[in-house]
N, C-alpha and C. Protein backbone atom coordinates (compact mmCIF):
# COMPACT_ATOMS: atom_id res chain seq x y z
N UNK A 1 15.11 -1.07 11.89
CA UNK A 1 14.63 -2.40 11.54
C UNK A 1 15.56 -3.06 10.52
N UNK A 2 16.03 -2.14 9.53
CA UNK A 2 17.35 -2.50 8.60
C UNK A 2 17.98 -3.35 9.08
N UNK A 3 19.02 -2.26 9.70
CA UNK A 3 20.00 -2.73 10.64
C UNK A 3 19.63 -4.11 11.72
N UNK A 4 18.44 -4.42 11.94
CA UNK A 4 18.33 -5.56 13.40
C UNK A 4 18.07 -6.48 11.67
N UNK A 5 17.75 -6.68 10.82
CA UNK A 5 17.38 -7.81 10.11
C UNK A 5 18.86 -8.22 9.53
N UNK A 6 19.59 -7.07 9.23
CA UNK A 6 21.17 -7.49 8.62
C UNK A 6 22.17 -8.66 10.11
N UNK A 7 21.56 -7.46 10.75
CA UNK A 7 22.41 -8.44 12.03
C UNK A 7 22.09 -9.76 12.53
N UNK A 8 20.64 -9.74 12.13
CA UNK A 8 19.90 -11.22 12.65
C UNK A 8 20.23 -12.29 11.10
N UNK A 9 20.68 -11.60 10.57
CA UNK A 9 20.84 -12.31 8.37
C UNK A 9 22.22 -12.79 9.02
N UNK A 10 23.01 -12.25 9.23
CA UNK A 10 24.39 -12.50 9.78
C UNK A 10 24.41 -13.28 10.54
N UNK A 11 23.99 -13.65 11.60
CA UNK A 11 23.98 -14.66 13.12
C UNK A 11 23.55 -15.73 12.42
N UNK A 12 22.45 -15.65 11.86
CA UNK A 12 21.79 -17.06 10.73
C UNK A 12 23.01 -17.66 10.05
N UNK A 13 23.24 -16.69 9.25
CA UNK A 13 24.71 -17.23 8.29
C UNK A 13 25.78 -17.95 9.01
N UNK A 14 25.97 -17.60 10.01
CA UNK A 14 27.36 -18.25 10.69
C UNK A 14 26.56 -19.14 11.62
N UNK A 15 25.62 -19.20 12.06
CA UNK A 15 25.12 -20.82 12.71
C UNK A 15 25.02 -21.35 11.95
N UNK A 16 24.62 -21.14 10.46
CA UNK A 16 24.07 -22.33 9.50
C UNK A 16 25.34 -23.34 9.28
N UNK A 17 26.44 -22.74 9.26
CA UNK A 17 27.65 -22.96 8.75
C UNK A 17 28.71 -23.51 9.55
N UNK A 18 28.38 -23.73 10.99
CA UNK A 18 29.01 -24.21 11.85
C UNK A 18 28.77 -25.58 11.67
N UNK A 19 30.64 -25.99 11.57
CA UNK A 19 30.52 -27.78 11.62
C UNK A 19 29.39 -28.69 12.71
N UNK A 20 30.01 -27.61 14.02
CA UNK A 20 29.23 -28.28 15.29
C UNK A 20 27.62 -27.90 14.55
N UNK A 21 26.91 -28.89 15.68
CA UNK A 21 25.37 -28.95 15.75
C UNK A 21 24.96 -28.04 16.59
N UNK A 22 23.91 -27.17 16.61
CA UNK A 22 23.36 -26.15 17.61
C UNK A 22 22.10 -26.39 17.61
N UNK A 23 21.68 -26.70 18.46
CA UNK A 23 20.13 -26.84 18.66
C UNK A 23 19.70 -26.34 19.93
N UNK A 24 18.55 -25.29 20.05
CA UNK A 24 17.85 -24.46 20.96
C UNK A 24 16.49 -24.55 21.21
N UNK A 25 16.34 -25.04 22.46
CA UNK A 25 14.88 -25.28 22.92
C UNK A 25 14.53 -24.03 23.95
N UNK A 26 13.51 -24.21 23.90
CA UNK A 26 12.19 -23.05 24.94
C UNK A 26 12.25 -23.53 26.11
N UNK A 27 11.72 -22.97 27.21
CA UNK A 27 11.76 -23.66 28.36
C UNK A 27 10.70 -24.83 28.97
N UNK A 28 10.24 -25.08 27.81
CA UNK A 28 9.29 -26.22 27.62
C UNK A 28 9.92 -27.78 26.86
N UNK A 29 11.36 -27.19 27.00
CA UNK A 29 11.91 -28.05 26.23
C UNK A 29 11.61 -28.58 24.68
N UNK A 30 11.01 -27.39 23.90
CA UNK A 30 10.72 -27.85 22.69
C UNK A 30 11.46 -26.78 22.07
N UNK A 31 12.27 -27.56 20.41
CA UNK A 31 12.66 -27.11 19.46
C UNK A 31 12.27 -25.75 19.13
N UNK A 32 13.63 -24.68 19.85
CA UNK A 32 13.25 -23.04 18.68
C UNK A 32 14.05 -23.50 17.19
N UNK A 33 15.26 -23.40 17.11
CA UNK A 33 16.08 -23.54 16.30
C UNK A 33 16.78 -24.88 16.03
N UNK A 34 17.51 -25.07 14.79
CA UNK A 34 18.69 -26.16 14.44
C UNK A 34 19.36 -25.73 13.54
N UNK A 35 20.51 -26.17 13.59
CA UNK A 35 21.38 -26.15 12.17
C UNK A 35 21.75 -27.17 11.27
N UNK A 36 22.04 -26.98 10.42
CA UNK A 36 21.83 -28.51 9.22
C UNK A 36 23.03 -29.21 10.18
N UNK A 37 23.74 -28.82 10.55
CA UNK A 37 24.63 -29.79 11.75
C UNK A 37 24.38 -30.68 12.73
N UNK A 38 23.42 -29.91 13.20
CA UNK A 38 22.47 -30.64 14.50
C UNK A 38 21.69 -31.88 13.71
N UNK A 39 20.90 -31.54 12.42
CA UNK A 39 20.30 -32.63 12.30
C UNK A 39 21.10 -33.60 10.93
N UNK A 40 22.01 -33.35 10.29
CA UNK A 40 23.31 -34.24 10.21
C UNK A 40 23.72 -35.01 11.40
N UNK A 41 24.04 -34.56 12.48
CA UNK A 41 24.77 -35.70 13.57
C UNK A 41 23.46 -36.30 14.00
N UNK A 42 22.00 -35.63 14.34
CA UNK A 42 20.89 -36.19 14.82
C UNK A 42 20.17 -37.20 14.14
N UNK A 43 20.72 -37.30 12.85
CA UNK A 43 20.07 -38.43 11.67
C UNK A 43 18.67 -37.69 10.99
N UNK A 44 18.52 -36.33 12.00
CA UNK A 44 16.99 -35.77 11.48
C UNK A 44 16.52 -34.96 10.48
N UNK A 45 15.98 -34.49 9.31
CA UNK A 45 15.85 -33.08 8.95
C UNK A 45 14.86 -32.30 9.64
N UNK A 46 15.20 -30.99 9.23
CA UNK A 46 14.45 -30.06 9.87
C UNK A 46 12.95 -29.74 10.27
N UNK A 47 12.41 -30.43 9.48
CA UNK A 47 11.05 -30.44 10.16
C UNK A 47 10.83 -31.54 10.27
N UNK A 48 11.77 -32.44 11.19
CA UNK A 48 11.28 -33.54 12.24
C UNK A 48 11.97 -32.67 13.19
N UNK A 49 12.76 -31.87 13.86
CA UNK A 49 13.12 -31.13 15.23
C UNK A 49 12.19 -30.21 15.24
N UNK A 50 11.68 -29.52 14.30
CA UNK A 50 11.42 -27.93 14.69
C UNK A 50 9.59 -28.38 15.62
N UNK A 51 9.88 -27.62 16.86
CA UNK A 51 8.47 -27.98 17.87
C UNK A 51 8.67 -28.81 18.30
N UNK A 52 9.37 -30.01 18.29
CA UNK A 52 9.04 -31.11 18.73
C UNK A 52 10.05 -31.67 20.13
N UNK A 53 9.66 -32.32 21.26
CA UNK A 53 10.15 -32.08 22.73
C UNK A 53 11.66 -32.60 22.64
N UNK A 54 12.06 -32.28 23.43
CA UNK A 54 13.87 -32.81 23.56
C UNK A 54 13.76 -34.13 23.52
N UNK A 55 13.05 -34.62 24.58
CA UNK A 55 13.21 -36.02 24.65
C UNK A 55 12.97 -36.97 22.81
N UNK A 56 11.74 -36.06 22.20
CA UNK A 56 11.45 -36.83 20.92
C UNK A 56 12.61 -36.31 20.07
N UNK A 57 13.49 -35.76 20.25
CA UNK A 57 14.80 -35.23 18.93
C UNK A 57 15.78 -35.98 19.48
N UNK A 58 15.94 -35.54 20.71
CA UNK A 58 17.59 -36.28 21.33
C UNK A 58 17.96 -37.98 21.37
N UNK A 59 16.75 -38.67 21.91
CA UNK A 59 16.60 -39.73 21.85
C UNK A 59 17.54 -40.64 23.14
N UNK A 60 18.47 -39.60 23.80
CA UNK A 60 19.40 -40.17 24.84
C UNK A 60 18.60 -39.48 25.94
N UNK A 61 18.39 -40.44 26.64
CA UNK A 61 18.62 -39.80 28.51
C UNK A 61 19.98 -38.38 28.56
N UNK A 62 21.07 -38.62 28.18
CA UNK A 62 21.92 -37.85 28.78
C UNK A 62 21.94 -36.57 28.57
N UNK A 63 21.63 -36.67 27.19
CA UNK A 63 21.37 -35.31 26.25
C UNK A 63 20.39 -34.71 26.44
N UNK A 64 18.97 -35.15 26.90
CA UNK A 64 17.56 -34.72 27.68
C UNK A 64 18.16 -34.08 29.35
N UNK A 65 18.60 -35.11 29.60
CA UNK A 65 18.80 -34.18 31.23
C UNK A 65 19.74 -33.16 31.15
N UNK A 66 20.61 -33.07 30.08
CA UNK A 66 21.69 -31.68 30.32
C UNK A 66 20.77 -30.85 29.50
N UNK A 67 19.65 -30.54 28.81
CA UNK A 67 19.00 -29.86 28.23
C UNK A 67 17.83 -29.52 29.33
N UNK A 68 17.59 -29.98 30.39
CA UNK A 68 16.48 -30.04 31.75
C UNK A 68 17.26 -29.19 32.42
N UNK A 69 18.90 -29.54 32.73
CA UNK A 69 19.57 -29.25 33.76
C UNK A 69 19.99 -27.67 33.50
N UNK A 70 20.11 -27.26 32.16
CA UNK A 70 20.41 -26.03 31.65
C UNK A 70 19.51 -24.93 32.23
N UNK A 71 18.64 -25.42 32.33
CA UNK A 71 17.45 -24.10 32.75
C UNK A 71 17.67 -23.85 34.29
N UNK A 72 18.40 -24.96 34.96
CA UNK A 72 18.88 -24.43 36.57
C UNK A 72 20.08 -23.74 36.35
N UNK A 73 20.59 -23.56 35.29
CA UNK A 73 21.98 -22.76 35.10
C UNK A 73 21.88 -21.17 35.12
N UNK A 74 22.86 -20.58 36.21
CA UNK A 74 23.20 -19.36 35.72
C UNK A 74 23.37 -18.90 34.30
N UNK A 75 22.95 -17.73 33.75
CA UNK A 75 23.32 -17.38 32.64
C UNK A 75 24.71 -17.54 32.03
N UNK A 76 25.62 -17.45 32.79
CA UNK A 76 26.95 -17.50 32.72
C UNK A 76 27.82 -18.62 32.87
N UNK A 77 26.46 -19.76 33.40
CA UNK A 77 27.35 -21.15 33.29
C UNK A 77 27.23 -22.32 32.08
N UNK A 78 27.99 -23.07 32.26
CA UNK A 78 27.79 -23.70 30.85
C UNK A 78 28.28 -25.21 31.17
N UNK A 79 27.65 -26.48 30.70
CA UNK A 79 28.02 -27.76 31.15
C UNK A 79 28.24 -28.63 29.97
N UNK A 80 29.38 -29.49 30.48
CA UNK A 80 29.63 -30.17 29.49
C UNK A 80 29.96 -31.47 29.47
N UNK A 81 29.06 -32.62 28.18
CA UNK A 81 29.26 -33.86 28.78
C UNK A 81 29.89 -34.31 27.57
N UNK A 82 30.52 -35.71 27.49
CA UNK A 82 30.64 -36.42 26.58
C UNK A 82 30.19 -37.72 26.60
N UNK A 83 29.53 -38.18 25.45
CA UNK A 83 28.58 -38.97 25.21
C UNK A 83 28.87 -40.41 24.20
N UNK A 84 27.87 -41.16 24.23
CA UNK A 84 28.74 -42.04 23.05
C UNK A 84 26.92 -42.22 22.63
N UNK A 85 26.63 -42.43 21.22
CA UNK A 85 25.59 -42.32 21.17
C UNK A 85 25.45 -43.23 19.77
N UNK A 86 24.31 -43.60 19.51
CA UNK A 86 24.38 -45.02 18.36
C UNK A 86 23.12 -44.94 17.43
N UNK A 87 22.53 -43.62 17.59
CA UNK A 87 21.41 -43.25 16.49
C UNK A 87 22.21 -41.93 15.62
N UNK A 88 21.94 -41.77 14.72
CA UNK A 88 21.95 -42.72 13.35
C UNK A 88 23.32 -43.63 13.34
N UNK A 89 24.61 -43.29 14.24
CA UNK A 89 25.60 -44.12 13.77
C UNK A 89 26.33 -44.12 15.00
N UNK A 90 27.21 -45.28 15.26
CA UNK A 90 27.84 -44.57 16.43
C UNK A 90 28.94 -43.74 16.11
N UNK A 91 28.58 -42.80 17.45
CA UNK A 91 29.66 -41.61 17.23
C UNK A 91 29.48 -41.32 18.68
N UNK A 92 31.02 -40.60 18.91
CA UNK A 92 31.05 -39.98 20.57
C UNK A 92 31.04 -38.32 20.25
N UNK A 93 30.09 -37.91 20.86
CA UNK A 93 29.84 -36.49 20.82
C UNK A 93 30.54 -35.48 22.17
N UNK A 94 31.12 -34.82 21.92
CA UNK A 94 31.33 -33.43 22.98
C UNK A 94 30.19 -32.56 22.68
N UNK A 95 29.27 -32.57 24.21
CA UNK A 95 27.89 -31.76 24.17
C UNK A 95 28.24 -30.70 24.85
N UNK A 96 27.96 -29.17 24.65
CA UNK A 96 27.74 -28.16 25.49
C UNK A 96 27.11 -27.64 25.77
N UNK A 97 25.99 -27.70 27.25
CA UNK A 97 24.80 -27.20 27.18
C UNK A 97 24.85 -25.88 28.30
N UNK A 98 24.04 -24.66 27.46
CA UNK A 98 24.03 -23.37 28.44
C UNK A 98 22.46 -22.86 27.53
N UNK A 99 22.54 -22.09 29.45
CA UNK A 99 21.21 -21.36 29.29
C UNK A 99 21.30 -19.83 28.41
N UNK A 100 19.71 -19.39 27.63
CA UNK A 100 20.06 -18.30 26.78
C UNK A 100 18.56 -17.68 27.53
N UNK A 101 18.97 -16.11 27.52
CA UNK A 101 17.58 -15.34 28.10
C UNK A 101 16.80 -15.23 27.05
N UNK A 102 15.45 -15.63 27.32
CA UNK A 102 14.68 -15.37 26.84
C UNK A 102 13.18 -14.00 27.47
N UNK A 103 12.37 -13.85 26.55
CA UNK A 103 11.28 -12.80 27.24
C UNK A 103 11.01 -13.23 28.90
N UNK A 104 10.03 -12.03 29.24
CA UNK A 104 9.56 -12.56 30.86
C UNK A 104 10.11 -13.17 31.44
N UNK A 105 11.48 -13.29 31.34
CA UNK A 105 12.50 -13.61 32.59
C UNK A 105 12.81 -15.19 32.33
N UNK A 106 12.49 -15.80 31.70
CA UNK A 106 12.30 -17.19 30.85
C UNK A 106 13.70 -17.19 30.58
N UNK A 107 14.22 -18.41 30.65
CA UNK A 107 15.41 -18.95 30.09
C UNK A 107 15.00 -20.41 29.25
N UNK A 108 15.66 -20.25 27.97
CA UNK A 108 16.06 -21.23 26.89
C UNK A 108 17.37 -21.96 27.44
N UNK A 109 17.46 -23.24 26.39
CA UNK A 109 18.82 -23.81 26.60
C UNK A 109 19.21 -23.94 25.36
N UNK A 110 20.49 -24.01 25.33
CA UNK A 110 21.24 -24.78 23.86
C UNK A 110 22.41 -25.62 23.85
N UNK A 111 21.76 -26.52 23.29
CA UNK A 111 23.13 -27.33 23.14
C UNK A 111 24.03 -27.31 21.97
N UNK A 112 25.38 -27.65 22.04
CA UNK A 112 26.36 -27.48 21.04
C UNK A 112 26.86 -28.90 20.36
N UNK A 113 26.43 -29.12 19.78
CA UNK A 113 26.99 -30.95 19.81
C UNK A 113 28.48 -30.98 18.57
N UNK A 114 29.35 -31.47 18.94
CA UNK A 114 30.71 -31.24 18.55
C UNK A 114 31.43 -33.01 18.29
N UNK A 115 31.15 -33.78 17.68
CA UNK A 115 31.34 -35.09 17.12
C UNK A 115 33.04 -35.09 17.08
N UNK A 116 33.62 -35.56 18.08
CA UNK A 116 34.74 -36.14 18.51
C UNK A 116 34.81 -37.41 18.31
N UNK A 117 33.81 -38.23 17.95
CA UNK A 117 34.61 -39.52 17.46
C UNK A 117 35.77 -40.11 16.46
N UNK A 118 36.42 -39.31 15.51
CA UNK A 118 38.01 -39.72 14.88
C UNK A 118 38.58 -39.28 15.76
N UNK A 119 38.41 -38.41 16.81
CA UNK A 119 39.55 -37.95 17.42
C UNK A 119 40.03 -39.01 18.46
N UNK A 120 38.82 -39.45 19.10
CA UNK A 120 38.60 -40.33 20.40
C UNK A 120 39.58 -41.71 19.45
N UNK A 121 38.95 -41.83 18.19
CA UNK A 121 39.27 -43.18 17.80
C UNK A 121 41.21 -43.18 17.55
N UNK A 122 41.27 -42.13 17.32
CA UNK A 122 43.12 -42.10 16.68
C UNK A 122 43.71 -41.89 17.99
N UNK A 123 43.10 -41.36 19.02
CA UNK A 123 44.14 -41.32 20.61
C UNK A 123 43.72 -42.99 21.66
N UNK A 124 42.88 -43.89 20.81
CA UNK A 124 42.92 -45.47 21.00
C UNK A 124 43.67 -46.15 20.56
N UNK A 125 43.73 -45.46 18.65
CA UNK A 125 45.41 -45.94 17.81
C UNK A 125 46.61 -46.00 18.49
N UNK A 126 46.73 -44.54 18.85
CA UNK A 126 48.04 -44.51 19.68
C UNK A 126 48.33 -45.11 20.48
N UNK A 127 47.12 -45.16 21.92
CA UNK A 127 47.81 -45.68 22.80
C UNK A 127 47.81 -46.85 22.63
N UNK A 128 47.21 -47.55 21.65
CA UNK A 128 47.56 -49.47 21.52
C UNK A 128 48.93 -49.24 20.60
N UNK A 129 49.14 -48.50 19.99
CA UNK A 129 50.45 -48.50 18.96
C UNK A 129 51.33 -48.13 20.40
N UNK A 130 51.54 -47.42 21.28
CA UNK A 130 52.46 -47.13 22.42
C UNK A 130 52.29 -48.66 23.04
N UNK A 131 51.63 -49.08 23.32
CA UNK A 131 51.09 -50.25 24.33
C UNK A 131 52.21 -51.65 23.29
N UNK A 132 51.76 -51.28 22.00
CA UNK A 132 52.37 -52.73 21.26
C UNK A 132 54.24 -52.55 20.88
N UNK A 133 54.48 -51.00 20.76
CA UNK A 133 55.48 -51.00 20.63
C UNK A 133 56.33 -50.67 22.35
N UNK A 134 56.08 -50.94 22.77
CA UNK A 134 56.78 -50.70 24.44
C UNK A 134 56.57 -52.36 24.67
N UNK A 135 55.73 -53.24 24.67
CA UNK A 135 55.82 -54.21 24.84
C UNK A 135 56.83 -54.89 23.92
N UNK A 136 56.94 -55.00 22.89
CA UNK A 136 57.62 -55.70 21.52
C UNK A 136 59.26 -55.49 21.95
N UNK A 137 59.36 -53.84 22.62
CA UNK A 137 60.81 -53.85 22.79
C UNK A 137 61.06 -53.98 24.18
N UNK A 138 60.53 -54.07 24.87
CA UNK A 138 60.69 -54.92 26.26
C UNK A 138 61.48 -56.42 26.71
N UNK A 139 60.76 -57.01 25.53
CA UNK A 139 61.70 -58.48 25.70
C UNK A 139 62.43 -58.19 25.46
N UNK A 140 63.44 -58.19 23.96
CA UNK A 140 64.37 -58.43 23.56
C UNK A 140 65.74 -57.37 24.83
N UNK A 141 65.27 -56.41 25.29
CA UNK A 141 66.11 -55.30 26.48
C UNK A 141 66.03 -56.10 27.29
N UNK A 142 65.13 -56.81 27.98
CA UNK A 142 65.13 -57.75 28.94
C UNK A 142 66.41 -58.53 29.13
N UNK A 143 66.51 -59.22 27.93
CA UNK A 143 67.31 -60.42 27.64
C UNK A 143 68.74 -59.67 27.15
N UNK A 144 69.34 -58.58 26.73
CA UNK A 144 69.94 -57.93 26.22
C UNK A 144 70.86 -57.48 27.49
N UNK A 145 69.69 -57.03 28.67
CA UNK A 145 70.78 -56.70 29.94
C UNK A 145 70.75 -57.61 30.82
N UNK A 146 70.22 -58.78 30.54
CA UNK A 146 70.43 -60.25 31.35
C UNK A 146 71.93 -60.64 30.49
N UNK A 147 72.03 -60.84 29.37
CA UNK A 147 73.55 -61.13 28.69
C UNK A 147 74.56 -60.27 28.94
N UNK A 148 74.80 -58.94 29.26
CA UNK A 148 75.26 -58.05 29.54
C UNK A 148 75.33 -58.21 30.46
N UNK A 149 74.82 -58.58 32.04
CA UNK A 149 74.82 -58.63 33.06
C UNK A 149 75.98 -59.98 33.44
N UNK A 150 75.72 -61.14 32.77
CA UNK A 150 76.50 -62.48 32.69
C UNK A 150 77.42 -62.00 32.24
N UNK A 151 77.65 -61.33 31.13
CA UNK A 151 79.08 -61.25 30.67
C UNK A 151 80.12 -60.50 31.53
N UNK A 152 79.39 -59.56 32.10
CA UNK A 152 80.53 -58.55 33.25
C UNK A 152 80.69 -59.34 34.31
N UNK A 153 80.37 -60.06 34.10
CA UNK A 153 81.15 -61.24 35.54
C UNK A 153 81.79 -62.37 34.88
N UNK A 154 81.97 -62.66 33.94
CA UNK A 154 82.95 -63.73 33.31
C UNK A 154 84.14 -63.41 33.51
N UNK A 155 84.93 -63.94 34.22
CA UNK A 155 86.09 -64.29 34.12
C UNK A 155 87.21 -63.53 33.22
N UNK A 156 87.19 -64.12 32.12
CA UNK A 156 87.52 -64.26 30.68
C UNK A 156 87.91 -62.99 30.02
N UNK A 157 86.70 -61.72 30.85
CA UNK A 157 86.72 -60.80 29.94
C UNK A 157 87.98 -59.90 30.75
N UNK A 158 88.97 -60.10 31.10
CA UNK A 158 89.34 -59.09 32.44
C UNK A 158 90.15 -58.19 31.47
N UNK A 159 90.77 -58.34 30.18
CA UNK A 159 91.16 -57.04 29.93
C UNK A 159 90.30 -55.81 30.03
N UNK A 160 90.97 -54.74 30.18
CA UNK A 160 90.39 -53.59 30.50
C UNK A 160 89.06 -52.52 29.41
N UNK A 161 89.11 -53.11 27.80
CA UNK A 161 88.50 -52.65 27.20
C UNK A 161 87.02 -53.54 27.33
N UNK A 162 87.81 -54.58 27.30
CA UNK A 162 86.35 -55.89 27.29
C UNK A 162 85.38 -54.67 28.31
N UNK A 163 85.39 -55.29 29.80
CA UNK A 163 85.08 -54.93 30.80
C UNK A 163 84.15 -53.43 30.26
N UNK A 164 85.02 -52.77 29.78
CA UNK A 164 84.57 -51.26 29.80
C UNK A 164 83.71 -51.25 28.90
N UNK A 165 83.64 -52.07 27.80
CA UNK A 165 82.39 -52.01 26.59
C UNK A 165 81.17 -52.63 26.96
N UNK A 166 81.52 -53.50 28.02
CA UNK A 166 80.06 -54.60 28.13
C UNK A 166 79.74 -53.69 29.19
N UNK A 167 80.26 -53.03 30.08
CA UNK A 167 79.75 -51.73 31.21
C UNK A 167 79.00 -50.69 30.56
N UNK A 168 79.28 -50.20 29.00
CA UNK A 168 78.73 -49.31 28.59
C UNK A 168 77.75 -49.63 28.17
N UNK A 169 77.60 -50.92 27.18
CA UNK A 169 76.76 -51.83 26.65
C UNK A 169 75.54 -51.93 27.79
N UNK A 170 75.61 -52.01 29.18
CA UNK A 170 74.90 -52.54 29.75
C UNK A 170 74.08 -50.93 29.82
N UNK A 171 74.92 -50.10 30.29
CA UNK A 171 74.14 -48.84 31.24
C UNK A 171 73.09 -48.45 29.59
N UNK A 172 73.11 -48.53 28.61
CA UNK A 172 72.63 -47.99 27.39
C UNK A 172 71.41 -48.71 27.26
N UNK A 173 71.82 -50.16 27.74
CA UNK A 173 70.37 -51.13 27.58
C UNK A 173 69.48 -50.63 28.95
N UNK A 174 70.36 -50.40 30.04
CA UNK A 174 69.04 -50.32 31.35
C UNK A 174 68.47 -48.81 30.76
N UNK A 175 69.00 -48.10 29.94
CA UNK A 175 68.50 -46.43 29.81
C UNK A 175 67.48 -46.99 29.14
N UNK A 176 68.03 -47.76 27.59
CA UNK A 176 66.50 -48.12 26.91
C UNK A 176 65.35 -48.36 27.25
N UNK A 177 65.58 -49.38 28.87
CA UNK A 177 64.65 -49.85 29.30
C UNK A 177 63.82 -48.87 30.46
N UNK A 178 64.80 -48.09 30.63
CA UNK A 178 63.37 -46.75 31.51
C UNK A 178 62.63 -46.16 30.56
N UNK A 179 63.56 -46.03 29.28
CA UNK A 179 62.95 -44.70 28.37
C UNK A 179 61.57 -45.58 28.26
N UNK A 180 61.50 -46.94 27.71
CA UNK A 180 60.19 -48.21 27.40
C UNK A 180 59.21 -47.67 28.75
N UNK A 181 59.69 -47.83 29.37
CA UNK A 181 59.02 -47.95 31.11
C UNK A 181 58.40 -46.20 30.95
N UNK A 182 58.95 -45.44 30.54
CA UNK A 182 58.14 -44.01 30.72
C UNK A 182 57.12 -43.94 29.36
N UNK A 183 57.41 -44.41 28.54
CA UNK A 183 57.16 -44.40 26.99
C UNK A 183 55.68 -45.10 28.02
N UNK A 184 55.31 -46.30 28.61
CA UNK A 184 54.20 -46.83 28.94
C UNK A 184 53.61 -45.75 29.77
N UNK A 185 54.35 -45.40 30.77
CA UNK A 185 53.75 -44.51 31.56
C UNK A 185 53.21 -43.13 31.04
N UNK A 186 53.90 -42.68 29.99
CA UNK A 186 53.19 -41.24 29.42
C UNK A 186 51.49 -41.82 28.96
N UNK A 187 51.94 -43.04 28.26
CA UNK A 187 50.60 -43.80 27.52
C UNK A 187 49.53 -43.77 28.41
N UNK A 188 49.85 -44.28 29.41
CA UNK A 188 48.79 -44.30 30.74
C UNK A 188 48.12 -42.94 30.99
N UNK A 189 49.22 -41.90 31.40
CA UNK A 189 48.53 -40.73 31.88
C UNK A 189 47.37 -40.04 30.51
């Protein structure tokens, strides 16, 4: 009995302490467990979750049906959504919901809730910072191998160095302008 209370003191300790949110319902869909995480991102304290139905804690459709949908899950499977959600604040959550055995053949669910919103928000930074700087240097290359282009046909320039600098001049500006052209396209993918 020692030994099962140290080990169950231990499992406590490291859920309590997990950034992510963990919250575990019965197959009645009501509150076994939470961690001060779960009800940090949930806006709730602990005895507004504990007993009380998914639908009254979660407050989203999406987060209720992957907590419904868990109990059709193999033990071994695990689903995962991402969410954007606006109680208590908005924030976009990475949810992971899997089934846990319980007595008499009963399966629990739990979800993992994992608050990805700075992350979501700084890979929007980027790609508008990729988006503004690929555009910004677009024109001026534009116009750079349009002059370059006029000049290798002038007349004027026929000594042999002319010719050969505005040739190099040019191939350096069309490179700039793929590297711009992939620089958008990485952004995209």
């Amino acid at each position: 009995m020692v030994e099962l209370e140290e080990e169950r003191a231990k499992i406590v300790a490291i859920v309590e302490h997990l950034v992510e949110g963990v919250v575990a319902f019965d197959p009645k869909g009501q509150v076994l467990f939470s961690n001060p995480s779960a009800c940090r991102i949930l806006g709730l304290d602990t005895q507004q979750l504990q007993g009380r139905s998914v639908w009254e804690v979660l407050r989203n459709k999406e987060l209720a049906e992957l907590v419904e949908r868990c109990q059709e899950l193999a033990l071994d499977e695990t689903q995962c959504v991402e969410i954007a959600v606006h109680v208590p604040h908005p924030m976009t959550l990475e949810v992971y919901g899997l089934p846990f055995p319980l007595a008499n053949q009963d399966k629990g669910s739990v979800i993992v809730l994992h608050d990805v919103t700075q992350l979501r928000r700084l890979e929007q930074v980027r790609a508008e910072f990729i988006d503004n700087v690929s555009h910004e240097l677009r024109t001026p290359l534009t116009v750079l191998v349009g002059y370059l282009e006029t000049l290798s046909d002038e007349p004027s320039l026929e000594t042999p160095n002319n010719r050969k600098f505005v040739h190099i001049a040019h191939q350096h500006a069309e490179r700039l302008s793929r590297l711009v052209d992939d620089l958008r396209s990485l952004s995209e993918i």
